[in-house]
Protein backbone atom coordinates (compact mmCIF):
# COMPACT_ATOMS: atom_id res chain seq x y z
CA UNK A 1 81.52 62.49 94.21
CA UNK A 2 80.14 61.75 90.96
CA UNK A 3 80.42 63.97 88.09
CA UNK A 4 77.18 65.93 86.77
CA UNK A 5 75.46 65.06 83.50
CA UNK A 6 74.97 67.44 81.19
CA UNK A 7 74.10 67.76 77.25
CA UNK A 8 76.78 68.78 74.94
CA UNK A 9 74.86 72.36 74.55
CA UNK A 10 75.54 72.68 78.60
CA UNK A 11 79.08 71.52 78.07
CA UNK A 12 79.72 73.62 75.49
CA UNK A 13 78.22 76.93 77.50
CA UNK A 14 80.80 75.92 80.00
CA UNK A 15 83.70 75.85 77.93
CA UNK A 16 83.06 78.92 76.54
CA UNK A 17 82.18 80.29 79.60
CA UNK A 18 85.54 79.17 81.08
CA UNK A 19 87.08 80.38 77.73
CA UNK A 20 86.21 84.00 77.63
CA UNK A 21 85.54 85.20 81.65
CA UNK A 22 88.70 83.96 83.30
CA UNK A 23 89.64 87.24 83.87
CA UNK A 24 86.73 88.50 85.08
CA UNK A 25 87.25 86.66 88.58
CA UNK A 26 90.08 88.75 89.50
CA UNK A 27 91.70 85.78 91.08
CA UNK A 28 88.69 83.98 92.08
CA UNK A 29 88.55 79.97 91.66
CA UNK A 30 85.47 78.52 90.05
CA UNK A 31 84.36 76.77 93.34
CA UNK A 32 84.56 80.59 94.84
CA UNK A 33 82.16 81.86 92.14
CA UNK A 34 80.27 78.39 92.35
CA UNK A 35 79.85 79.17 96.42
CA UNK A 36 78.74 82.76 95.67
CA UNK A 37 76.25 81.99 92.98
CA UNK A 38 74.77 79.26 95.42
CA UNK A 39 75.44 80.51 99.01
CA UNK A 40 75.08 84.11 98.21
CA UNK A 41 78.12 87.17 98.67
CA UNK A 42 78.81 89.71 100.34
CA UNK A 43 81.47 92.31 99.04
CA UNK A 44 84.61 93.34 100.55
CA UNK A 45 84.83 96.93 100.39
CA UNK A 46 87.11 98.36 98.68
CA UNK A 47 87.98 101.25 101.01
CA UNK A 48 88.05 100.91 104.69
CA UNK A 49 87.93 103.68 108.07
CA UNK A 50 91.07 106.08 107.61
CA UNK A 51 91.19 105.89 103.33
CA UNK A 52 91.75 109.40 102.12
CA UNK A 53 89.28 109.55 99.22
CA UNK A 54 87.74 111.81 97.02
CA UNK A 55 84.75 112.81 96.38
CA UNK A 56 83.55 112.54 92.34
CA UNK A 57 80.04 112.36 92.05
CA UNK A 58 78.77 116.29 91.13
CA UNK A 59 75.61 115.94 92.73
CA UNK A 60 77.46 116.23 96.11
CA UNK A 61 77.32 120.05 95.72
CA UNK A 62 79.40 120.87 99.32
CA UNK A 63 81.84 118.07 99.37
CA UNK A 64 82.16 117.72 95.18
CA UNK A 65 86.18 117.15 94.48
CA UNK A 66 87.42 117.41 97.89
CA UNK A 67 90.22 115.22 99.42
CA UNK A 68 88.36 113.60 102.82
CA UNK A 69 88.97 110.57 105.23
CA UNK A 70 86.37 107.69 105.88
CA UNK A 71 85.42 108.12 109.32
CA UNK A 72 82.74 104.87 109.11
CA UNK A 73 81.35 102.43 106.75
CA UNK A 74 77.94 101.06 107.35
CA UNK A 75 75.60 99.04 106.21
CA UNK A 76 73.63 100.74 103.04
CA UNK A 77 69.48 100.82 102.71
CA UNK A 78 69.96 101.97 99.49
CA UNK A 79 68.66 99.88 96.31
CA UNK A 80 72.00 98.92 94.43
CA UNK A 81 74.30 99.88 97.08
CA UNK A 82 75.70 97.16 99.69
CA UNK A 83 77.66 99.85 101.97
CA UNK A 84 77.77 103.64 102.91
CA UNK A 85 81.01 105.78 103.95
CA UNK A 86 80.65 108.47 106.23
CA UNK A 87 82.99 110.99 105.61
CA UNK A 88 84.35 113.35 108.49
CA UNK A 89 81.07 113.96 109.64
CA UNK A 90 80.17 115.73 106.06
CA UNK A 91 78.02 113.09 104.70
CA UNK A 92 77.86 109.73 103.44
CA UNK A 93 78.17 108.30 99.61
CA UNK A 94 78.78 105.06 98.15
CA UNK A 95 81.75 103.16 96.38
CA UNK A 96 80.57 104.49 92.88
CA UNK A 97 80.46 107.97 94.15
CA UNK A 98 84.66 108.26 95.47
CA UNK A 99 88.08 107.22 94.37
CA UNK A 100 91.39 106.97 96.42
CA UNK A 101 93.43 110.05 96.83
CA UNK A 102 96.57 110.44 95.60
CA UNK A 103 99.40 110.78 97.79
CA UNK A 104 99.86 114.68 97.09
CA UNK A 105 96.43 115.64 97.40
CA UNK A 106 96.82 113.77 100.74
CA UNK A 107 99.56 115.54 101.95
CA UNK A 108 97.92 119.23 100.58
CA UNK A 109 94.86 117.99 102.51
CA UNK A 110 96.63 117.32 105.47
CA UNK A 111 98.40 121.09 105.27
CA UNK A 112 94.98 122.41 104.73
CA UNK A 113 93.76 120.78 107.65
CA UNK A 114 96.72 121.85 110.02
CA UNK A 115 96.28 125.02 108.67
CA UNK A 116 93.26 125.06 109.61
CA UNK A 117 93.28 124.35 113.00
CA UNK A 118 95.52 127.51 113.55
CA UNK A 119 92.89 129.50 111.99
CA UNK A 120 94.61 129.92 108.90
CA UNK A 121 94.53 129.86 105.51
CA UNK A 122 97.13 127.36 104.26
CA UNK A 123 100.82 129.82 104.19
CA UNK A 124 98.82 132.62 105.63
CA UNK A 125 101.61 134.25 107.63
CA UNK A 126 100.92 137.61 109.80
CA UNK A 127 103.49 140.23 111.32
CA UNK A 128 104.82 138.51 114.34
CA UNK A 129 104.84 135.05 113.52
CA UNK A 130 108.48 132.77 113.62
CA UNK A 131 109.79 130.76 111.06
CA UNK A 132 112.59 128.59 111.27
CA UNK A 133 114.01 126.91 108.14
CA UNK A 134 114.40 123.15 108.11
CA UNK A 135 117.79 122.78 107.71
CA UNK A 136 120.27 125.45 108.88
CA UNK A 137 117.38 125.84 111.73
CA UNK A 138 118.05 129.93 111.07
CA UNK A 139 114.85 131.71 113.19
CA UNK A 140 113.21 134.62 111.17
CA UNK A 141 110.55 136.42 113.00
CA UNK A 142 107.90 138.15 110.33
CA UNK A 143 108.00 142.36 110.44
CA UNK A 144 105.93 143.24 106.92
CA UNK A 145 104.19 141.13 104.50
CA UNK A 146 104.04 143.59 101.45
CA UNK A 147 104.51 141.51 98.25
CA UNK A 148 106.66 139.07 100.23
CA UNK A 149 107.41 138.38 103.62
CA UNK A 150 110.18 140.67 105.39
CA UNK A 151 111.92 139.51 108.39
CA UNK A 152 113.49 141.59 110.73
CA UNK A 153 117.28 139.60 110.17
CA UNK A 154 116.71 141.11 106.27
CA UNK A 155 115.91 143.51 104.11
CA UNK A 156 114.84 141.42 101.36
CA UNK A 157 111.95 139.83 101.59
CA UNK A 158 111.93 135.71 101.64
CA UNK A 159 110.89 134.29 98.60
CA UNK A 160 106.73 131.96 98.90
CA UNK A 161 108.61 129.41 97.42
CA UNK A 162 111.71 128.91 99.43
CA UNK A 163 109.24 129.53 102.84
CA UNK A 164 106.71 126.13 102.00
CA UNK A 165 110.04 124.12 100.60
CA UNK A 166 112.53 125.34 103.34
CA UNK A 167 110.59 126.75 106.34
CA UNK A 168 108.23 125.74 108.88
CA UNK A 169 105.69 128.02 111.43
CA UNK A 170 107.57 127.41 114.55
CA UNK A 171 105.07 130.28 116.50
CA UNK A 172 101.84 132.24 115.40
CA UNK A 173 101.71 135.51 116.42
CA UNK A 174 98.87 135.12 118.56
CA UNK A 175 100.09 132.53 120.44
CA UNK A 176 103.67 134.10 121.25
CA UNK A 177 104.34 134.55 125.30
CA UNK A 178 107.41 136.70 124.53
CA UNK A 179 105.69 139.52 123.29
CA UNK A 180 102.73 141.65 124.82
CA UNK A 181 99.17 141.84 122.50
């Protein structure tokens, strides 16, 4: 293949041009960005189905700041936008509009969520519920919740703190079979 002429203006654009973007290809090789300038691109998104993100973009009034999990990405009509998330069936935004979670908004996302389910806010405990810490595997059934939560093995109540570090809901009240409603 024989090389292209160009004028020593052309040749200098390209060595400045070489010169000062290398960096800007974020690994790319020249005959990449040569192919895309000629061929045409399509992007590679950056988040994919099952990404935690969250939402940044204020004008998002109902889903502004909170953790959620792409559910879909699709093709985007918009002008200046390639792709669309959908995000657990709450609405769909674009790449500018989101950033990854990190890993402990994840995890308080995925207690909220759990939480949830049960009907519950996240640590909401009620009289009647079981607890069982982690690691001694000790049961503690809840009596009173009254500044703290009382069990009936104690008179002093167990400390918020040491029940989300050391304990887990092993039964809700309402779902208990041992005792009558």
């Amino acid at each position: 293949m024989d090389k292209v002429k160009i004028t020593q203006e052309q040749a200098d654009a390209i060595k400045h041009f070489k010169k000062v973007y290398p960096e800007k290809f974020r690994g790319m090789r020249y005959q990449e960005f040569y192919d895309a300038l000629i061929n045409g691109y399509e992007i590679e998104p950056e988040f994919k189905v099952g990404d935690w993100i969250v939402v940044t973009f204020e004008l998002h009034t109902t889903i502004y700041g909170k953790t959620m999990k792409i559910t879909n990405v699709d093709k985007s009509h918009a002008v200046g936008h390639d792709i669309c998330f959908g995000l657990d069936g709450e609405g769909i935004v674009y790449q500018n509009e989101i950033r990854h979670a990190t890993p402990e908004e994840i995890e308080q996302e995925k207690e909220r969520r759990w939480w949830n389910k049960h009907g519950r806010d996240v640590w909401e405990l009620k009289v009647g519920d079981v607890l069982m810490n982690k690691y001694d595997r000790e049961i503690f059934h809840v009596n009173n919740i009254d500044g703290g939560v009382f069990t009936e093995y104690t008179s002093d109540f167990l400390v918020w703190r040491y029940l989300k570090e050391e304990c887990k809901v092993v039964c809700f009240a309402e779902n208990r079979l041992d005792v009558s409603q």
